[in-house]
C-alpha atoms as a PDB file:
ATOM      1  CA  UNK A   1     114.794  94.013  23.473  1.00  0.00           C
ATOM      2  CA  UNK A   2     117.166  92.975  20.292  1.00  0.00           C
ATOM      3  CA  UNK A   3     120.177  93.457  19.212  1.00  0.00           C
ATOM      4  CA  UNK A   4     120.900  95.616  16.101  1.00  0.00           C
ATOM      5  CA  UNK A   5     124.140  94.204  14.431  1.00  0.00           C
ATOM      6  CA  UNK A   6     126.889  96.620  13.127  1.00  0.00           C
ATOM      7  CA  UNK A   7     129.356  95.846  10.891  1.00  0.00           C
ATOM      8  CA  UNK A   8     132.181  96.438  12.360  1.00  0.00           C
ATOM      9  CA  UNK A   9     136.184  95.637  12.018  1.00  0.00           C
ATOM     10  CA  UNK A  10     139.110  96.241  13.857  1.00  0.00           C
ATOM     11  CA  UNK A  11     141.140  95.930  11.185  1.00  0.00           C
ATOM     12  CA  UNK A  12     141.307  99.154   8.259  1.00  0.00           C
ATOM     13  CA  UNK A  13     143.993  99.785   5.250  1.00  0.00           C
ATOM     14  CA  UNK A  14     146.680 100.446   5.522  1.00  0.00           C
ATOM     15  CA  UNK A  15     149.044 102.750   3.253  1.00  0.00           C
ATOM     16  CA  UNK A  16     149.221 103.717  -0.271  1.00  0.00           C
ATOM     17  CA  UNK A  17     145.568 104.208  -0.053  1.00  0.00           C
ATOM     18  CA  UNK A  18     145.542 100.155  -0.712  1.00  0.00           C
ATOM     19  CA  UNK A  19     142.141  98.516   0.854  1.00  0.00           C
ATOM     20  CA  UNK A  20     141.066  95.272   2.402  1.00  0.00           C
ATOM     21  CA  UNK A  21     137.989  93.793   2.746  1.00  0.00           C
ATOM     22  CA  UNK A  22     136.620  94.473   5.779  1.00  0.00           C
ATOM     23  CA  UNK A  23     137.407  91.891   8.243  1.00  0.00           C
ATOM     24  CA  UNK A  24     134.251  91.138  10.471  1.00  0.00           C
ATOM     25  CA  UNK A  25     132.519  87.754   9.950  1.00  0.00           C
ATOM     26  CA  UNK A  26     129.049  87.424   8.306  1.00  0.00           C
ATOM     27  CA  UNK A  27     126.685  87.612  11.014  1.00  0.00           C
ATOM     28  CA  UNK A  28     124.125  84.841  11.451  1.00  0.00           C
ATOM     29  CA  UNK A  29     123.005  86.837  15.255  1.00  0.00           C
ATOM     30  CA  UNK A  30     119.261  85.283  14.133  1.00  0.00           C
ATOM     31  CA  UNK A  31     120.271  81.575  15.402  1.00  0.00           C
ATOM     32  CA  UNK A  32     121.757  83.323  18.541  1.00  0.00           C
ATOM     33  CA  UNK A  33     125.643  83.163  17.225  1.00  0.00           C
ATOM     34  CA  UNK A  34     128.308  84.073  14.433  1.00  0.00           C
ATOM     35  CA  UNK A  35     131.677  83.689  13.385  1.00  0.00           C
ATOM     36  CA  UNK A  36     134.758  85.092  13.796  1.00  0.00           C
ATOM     37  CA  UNK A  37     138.493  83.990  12.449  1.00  0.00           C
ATOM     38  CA  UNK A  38     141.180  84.679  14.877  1.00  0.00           C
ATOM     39  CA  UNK A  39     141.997  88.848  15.135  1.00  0.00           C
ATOM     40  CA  UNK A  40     138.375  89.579  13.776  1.00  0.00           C
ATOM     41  CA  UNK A  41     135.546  91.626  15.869  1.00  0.00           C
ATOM     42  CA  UNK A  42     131.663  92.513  15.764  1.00  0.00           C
ATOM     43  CA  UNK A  43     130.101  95.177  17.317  1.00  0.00           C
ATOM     44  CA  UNK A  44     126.366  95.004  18.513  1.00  0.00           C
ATOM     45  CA  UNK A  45     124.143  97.578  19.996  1.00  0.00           C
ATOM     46  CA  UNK A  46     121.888  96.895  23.183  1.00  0.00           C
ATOM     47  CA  UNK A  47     118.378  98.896  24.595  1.00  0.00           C
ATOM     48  CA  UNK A  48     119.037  98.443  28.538  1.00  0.00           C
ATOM     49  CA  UNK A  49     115.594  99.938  30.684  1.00  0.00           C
ATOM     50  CA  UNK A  50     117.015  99.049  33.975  1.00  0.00           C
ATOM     51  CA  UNK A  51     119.414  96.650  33.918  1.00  0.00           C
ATOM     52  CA  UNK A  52     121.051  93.548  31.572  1.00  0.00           C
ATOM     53  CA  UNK A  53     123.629  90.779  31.944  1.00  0.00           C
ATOM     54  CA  UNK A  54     125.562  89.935  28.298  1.00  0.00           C
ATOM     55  CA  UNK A  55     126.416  86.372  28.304  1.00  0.00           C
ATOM     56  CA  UNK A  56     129.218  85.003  25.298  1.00  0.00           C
ATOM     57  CA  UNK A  57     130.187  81.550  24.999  1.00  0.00           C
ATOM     58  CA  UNK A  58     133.203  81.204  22.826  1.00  0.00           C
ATOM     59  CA  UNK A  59     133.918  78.276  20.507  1.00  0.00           C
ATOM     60  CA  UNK A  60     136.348  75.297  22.099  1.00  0.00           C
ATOM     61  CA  UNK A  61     139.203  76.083  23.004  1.00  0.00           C
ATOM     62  CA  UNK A  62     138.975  79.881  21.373  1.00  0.00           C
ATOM     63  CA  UNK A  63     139.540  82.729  23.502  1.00  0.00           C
ATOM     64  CA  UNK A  64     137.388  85.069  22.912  1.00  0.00           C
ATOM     65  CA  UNK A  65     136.655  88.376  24.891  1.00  0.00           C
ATOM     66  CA  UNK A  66     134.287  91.463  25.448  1.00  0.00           C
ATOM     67  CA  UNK A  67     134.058  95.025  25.501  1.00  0.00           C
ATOM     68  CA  UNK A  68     131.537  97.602  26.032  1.00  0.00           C
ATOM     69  CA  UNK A  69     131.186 101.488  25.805  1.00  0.00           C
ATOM     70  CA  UNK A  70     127.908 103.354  26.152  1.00  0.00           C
ATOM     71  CA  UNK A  71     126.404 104.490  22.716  1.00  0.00           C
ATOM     72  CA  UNK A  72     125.775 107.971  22.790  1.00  0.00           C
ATOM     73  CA  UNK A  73     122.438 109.552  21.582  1.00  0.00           C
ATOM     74  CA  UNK A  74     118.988 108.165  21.618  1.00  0.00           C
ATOM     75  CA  UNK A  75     118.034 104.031  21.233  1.00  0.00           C
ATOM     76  CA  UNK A  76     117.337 104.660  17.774  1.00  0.00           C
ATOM     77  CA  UNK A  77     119.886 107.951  16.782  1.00  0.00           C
ATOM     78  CA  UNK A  78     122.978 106.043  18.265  1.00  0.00           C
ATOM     79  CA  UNK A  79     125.411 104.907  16.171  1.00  0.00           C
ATOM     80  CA  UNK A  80     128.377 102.557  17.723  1.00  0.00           C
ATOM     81  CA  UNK A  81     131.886 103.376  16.299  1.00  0.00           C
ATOM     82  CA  UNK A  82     134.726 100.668  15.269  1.00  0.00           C
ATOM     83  CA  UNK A  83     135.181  97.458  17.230  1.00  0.00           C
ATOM     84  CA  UNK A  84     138.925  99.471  17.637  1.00  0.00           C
ATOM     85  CA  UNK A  85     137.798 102.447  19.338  1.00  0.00           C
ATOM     86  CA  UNK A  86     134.878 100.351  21.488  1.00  0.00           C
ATOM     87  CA  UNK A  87     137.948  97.931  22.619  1.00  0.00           C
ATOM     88  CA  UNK A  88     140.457 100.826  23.265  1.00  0.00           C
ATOM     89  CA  UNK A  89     138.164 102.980  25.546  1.00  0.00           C
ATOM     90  CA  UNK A  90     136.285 100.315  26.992  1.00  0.00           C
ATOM     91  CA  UNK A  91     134.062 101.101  29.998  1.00  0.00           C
ATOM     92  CA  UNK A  92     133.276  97.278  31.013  1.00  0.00           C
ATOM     93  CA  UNK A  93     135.956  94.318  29.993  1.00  0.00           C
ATOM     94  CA  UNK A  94     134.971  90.722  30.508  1.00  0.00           C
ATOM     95  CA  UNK A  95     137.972  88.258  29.704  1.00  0.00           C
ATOM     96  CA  UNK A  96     138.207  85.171  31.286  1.00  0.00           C
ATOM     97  CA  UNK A  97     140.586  83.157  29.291  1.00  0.00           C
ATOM     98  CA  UNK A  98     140.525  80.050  26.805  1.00  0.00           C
ATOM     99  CA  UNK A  99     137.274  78.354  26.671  1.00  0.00           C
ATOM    100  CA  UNK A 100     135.284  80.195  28.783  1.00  0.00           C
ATOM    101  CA  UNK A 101     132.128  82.257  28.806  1.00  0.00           C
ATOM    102  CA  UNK A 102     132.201  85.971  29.276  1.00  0.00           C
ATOM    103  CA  UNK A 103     129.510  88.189  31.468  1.00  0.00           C
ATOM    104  CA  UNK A 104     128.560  91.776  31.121  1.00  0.00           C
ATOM    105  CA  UNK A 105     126.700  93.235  33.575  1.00  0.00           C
ATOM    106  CA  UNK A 106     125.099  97.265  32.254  1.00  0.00           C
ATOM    107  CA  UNK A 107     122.912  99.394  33.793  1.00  0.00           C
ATOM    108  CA  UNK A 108     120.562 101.614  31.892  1.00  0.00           C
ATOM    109  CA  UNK A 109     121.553 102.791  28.762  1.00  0.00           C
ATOM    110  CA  UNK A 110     122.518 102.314  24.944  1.00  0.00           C
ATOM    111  CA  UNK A 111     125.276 100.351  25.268  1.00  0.00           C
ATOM    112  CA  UNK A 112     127.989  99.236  22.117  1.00  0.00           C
ATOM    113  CA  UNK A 113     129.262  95.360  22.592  1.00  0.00           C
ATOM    114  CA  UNK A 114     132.518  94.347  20.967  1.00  0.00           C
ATOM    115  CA  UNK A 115     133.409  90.365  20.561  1.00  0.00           C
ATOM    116  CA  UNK A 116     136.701  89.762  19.445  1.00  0.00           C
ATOM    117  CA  UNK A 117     138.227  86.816  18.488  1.00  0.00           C
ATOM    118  CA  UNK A 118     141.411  86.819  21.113  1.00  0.00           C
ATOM    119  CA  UNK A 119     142.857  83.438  19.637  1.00  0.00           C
ATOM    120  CA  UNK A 120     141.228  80.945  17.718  1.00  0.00           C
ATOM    121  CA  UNK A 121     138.252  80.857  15.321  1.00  0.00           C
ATOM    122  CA  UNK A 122     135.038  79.549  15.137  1.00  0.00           C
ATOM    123  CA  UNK A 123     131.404  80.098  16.296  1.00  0.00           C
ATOM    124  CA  UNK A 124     130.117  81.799  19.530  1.00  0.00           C
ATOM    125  CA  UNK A 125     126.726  82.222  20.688  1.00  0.00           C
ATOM    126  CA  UNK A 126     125.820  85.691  22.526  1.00  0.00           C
ATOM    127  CA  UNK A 127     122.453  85.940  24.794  1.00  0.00           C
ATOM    128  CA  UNK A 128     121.464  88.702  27.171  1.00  0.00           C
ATOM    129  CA  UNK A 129     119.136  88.784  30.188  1.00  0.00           C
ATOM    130  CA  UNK A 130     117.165  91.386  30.977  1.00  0.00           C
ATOM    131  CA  UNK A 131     115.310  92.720  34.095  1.00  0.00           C
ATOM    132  CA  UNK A 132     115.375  94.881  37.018  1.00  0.00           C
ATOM    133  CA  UNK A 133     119.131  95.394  38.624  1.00  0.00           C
ATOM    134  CA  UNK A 134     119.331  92.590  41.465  1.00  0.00           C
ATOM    135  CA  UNK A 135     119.722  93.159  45.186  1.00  0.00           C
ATOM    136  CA  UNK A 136     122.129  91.619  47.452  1.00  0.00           C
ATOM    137  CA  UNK A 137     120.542  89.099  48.325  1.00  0.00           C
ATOM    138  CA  UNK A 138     119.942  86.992  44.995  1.00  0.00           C
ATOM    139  CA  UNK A 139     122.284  85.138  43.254  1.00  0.00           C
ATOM    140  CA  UNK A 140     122.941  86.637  39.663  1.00  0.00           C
ATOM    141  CA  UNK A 141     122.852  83.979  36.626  1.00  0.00           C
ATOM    142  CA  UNK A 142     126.113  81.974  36.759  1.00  0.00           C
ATOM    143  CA  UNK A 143     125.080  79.123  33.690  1.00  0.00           C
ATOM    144  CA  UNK A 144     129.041  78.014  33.547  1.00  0.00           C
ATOM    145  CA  UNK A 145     129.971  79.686  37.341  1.00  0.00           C
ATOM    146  CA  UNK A 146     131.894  82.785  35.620  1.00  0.00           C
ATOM    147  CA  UNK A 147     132.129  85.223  38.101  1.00  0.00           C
ATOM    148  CA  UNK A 148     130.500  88.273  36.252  1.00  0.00           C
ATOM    149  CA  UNK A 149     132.674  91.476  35.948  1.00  0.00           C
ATOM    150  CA  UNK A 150     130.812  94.134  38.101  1.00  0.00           C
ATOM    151  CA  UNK A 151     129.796  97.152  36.623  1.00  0.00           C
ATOM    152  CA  UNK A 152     132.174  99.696  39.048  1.00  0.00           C
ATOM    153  CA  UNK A 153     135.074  97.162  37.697  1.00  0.00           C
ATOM    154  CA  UNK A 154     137.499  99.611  36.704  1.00  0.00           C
ATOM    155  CA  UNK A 155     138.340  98.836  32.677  1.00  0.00           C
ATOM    156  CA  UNK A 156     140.897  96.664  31.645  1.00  0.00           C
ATOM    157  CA  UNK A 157     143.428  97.644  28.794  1.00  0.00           C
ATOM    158  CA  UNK A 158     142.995  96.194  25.072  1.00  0.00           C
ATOM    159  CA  UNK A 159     145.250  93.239  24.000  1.00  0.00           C
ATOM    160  CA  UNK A 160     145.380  95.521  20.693  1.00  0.00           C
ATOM    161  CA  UNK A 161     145.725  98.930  21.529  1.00  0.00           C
ATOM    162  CA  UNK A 162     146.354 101.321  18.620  1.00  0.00           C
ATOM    163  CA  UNK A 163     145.935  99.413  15.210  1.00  0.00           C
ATOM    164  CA  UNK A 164     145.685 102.622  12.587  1.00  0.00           C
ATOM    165  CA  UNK A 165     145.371 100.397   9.228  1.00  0.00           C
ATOM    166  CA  UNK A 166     146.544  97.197   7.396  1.00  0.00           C
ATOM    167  CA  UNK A 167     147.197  96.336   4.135  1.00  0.00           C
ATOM    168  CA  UNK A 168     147.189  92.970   2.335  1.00  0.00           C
ATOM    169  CA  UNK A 169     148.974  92.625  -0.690  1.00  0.00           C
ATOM    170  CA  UNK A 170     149.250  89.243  -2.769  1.00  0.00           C
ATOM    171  CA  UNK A 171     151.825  87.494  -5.075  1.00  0.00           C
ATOM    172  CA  UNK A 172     153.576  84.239  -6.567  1.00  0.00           C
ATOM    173  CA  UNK A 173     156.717  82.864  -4.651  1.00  0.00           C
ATOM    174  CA  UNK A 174     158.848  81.095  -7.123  1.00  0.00           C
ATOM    175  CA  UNK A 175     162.171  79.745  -5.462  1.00  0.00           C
ATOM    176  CA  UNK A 176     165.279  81.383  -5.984  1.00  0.00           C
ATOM    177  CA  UNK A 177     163.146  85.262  -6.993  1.00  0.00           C
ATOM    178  CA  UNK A 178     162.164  87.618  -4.891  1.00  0.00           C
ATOM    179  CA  UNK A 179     158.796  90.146  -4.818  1.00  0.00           C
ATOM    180  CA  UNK A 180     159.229  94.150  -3.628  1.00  0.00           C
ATOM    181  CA  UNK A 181     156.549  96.152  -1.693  1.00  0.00           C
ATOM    182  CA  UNK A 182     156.988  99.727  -0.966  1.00  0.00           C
ATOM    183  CA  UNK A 183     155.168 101.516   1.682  1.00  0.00           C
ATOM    184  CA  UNK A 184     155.152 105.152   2.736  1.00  0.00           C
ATOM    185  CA  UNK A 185     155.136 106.285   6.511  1.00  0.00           C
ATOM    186  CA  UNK A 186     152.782 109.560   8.045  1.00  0.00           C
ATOM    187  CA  UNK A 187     153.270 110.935  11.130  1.00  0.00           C
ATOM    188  CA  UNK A 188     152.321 109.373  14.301  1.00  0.00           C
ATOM    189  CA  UNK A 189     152.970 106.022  13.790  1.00  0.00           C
ATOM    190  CA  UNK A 190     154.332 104.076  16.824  1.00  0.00           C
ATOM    191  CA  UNK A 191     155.547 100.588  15.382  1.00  0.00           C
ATOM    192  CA  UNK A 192     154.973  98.689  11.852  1.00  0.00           C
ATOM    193  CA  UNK A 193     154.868  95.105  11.040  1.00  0.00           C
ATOM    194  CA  UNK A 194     155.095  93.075   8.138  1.00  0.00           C
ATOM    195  CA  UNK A 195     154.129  88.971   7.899  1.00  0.00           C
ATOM    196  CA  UNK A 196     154.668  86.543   5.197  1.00  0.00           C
ATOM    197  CA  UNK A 197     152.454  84.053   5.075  1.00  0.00           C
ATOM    198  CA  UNK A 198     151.511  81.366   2.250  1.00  0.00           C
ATOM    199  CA  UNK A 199     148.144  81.607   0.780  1.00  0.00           C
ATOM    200  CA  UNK A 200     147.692  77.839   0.304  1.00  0.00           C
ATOM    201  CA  UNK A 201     148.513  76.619   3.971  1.00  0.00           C
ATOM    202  CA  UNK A 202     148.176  78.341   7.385  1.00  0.00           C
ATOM    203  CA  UNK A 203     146.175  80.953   6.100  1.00  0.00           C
ATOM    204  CA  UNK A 204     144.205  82.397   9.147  1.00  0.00           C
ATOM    205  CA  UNK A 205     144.502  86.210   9.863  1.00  0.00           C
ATOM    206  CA  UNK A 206     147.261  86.875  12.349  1.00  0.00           C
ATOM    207  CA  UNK A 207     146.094  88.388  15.885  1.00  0.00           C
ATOM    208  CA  UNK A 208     146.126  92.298  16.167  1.00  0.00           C
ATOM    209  CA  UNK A 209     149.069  91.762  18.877  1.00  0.00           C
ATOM    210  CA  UNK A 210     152.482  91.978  18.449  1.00  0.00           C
ATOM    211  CA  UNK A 211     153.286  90.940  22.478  1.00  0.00           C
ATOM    212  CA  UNK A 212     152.903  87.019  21.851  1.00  0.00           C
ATOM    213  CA  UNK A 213     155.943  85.542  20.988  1.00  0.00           C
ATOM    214  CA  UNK A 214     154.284  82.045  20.841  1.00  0.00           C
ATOM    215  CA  UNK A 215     151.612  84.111  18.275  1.00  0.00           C
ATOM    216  CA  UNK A 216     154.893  84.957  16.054  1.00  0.00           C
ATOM    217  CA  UNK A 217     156.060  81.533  16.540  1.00  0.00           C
ATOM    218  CA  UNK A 218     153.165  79.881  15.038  1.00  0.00           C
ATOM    219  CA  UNK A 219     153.365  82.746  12.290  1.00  0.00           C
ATOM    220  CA  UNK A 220     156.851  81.309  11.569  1.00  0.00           C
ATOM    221  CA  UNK A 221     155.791  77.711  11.024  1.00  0.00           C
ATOM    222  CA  UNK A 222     158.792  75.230  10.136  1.00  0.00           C
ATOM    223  CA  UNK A 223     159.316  74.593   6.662  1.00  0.00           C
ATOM    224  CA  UNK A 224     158.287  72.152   5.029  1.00  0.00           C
ATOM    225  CA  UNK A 225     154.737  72.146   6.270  1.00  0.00           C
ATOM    226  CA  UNK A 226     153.409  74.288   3.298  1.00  0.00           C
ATOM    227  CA  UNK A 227     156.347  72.932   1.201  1.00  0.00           C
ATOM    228  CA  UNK A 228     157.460  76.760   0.691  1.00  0.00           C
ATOM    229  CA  UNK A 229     160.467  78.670   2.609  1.00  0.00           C
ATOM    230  CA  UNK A 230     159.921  82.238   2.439  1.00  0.00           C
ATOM    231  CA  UNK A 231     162.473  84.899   4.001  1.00  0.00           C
ATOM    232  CA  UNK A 232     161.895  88.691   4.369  1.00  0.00           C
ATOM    233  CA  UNK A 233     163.671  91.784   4.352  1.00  0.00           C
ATOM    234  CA  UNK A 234     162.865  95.556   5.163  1.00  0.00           C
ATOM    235  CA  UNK A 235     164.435  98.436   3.669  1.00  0.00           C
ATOM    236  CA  UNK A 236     164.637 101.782   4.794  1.00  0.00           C
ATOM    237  CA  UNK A 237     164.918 104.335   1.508  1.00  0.00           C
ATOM    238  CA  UNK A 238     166.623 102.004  -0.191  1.00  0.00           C
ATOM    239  CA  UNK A 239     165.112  99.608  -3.387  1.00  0.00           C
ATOM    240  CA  UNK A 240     166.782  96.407  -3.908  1.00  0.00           C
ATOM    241  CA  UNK A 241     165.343  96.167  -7.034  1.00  0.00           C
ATOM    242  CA  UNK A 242     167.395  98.985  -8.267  1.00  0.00           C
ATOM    243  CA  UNK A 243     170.286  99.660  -5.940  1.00  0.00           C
ATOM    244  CA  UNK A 244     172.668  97.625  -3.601  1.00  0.00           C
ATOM    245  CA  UNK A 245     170.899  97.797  -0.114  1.00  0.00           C
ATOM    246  CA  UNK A 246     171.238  96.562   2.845  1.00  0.00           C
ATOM    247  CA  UNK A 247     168.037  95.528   4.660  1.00  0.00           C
ATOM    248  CA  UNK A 248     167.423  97.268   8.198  1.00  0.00           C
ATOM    249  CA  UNK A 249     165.811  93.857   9.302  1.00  0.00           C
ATOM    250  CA  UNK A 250     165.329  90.656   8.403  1.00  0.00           C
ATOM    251  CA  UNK A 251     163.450  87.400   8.951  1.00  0.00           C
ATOM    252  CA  UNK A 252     165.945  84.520   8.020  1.00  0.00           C
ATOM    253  CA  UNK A 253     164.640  81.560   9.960  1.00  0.00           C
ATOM    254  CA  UNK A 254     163.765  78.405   8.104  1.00  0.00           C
ATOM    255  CA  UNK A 255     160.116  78.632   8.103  1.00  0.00           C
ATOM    256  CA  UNK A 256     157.113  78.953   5.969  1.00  0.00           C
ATOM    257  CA  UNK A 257     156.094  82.583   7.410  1.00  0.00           C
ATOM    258  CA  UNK A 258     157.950  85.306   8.177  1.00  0.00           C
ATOM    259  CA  UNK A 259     157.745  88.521  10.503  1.00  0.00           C
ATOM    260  CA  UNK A 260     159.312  91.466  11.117  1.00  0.00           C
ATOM    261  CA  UNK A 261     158.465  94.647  13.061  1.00  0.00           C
ATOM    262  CA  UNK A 262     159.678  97.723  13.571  1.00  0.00           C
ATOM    263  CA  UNK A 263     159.339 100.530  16.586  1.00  0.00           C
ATOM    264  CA  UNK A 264     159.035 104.030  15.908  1.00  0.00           C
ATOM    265  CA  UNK A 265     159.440 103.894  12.201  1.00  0.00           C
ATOM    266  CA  UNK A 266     160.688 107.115  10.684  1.00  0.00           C
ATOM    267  CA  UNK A 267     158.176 109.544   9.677  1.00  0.00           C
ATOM    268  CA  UNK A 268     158.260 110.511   5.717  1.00  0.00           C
ATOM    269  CA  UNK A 269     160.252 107.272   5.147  1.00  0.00           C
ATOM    270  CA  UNK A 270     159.729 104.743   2.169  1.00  0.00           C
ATOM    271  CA  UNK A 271     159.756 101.417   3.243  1.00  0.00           C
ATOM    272  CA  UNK A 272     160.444  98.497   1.283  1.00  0.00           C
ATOM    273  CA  UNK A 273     159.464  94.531   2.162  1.00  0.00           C
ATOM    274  CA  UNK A 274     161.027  91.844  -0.328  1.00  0.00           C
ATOM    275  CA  UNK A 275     160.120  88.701  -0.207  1.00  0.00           C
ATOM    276  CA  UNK A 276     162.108  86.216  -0.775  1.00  0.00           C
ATOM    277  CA  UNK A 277     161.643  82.226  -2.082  1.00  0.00           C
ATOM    278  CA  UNK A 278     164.184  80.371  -0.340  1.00  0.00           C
ATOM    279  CA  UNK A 279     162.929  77.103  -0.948  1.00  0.00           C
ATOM    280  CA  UNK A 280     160.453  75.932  -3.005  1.00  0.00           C
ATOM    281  CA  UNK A 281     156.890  78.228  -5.038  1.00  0.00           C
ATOM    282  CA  UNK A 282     154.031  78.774  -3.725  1.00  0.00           C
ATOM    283  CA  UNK A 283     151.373  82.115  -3.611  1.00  0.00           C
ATOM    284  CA  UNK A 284     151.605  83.840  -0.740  1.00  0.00           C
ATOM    285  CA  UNK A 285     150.549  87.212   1.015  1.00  0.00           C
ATOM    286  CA  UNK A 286     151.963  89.896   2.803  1.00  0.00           C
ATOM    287  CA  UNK A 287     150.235  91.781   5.440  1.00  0.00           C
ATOM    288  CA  UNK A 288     151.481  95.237   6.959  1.00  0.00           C
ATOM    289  CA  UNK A 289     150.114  96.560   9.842  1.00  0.00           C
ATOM    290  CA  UNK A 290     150.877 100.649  11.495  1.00  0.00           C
ATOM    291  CA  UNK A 291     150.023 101.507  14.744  1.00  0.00           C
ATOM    292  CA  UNK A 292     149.529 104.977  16.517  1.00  0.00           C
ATOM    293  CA  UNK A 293     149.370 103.817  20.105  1.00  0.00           C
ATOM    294  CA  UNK A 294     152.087 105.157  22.631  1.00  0.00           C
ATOM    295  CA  UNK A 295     152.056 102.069  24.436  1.00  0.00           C
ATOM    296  CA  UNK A 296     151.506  99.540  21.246  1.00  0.00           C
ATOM    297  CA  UNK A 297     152.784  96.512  23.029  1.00  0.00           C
ATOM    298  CA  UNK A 298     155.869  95.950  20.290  1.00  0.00           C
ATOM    299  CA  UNK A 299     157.982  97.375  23.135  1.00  0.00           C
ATOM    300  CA  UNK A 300     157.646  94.844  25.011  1.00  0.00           C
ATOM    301  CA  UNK A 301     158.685  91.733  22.616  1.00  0.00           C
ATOM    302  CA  UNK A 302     162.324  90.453  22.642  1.00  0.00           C
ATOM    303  CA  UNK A 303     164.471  91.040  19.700  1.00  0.00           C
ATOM    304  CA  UNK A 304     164.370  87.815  17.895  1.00  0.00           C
ATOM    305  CA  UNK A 305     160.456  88.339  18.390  1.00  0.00           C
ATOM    306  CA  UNK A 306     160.967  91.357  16.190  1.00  0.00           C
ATOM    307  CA  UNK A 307     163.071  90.105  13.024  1.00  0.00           C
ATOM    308  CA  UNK A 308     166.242  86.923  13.256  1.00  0.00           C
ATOM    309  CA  UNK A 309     168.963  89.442  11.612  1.00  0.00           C
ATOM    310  CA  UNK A 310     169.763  93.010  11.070  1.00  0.00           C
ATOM    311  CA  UNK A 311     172.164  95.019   8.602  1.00  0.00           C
ATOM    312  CA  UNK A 312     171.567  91.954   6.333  1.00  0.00           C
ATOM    313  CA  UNK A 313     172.662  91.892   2.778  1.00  0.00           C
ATOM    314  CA  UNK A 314     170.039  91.344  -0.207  1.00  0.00           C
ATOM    315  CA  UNK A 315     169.292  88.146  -1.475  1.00  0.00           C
ATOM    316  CA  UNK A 316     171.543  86.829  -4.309  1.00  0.00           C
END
């Protein structure tokens, strides 16, 4: 029994039709593991006769997690969807926390396996065991004493629910200018986010989570560790390039990042994101992210989680 490897990613585009790469690591699953940067995902397929238990072992100190739903259609017809969908209607969840090594246990069947990269990057190594469905009486493989998740486990919940697209845009930071995004909002999205981030220093891909506040903390690292300052500010039908706005929210902090997020953005809007150089040039990037999903965790973050300032005047 093998795997068959699918490239997969939970993250999309976002708006304006503007496209990114797609986000799942190269896969080396010949030597037994791959790699995965922090908010990325693979999905594998699995032949189960009678009965198979999925081991993952995560790199140090990485948290990584997985998620299973059964592939529908024949061992060689089925095709597994996005890592999204396989996370969001999971039928078995293993996540044990930092460090340690997740177990699947599936009964017969086609079965789609999603990895994702919780927090932190690196390699992990993935293995299954196959054979007939134990009784009672043995002891199922424990290599690192995980207790295994059980297959009438009832699922648990995504840490990303409801990511619809993302889109990463790119520019030059020169102190005392500012650069201007515009983005256009459909219908049915629950929450939006925009981060800031320098393309020459802390430039790993954010988590697909906006419930962390010690994730947006490290997004907001303290100037001058990439020697660059950069503030941003979200408009709401406004330009600043051509009118007098005031921004809707705003992330002042001192810091070399930035983020700010908004719930329940208004459908048909025009958004616009400037970013702003503070302190010192550098390139940077800005990444926007939409979601669709009624519970997308942004409701439960604090406000200074969200954005520092509101009603804030444009930059001079």
């Amino acid at each position: 029994m093998k795997y068959i490897y699918i490239r997969a990613a939970v993250l999309a585009c976002l708006v304006l039709g503007l496209c990114l790469v797609p986000a799942s690591a190269t896969n080396n699953f010949g030597s037994g593991s791959a790699y995965l940067h922090q908010g990325q995902a693979q999905v594998y397929t699995v032949n189960v006769d009678s009965y198979a238990q999925i081991y993952m072992t995560p790199p140090p100190g990485a948290n990584f997690d997985l998620y299973t739903t059964q592939c529908q259609g024949s061992s060689y017809g089925c095709k597994c969807p996005t890592a999204a969908y396989v996370m969001q209607y999971a039928t078995y969840v293993s996540r044990n926390g930092v460090g340690k090594q997740e177990v699947l246990n599936l009964p017969r069947g086609t079965w789609c396996i999603a990895v994702f990269a919780q927090s932190g990057s690196g390699a992990y190594s993935i293995s299954e065991v196959f054979g007939p469905k134990p009784t009672p009486t043995k002891v199922q493989p424990t290599p690192t004493k995980v207790q295994p998740v059980p297959p009438t486990a009832k699922p648990v919940p995504p840490t990303n629910p409801g990511l619809y697209k993302q889109d990463i845009q790119s520019g030059n930071a020169v102190q005392g200018r500012s650069t201007v995004y515009s983005y256009m909002i459909g219908g049915g999205r629950t929450a939006i986010e925009w981060y800031v981030q320098p393309a020459s220093c802390n430039a790993y891909e954010p988590p697909v989570i906006m419930a962390a506040s010690s994730s947006i903390s490290s997004m907001r690292q303290p100037y001058p560790s990439c020697n660059v300052d950069l503030d941003l500010y979200v408009y709401k039908n406004c330009d600043p390039r051509t009118s007098r706005c005031n921004a809707l929210y705003a992330d002042t902090s001192s810091g070399s990042g930035a983020y700010v997020a908004i719930p329940n953005p208004e459908i048909g809007a025009k958004y616009f994101a400037q970013v702003y150089a503070k302190r010192g040039s550098a390139p940077f990037r800005i990444i926007s992210r939409s979601y669709t999903e009624k519970d997308a965790p942004i409701i439960m973050m604090s406000v200074p989680d969200l954005y520092t300032a509101s009603n804030v005047a444009a930059p001079a």
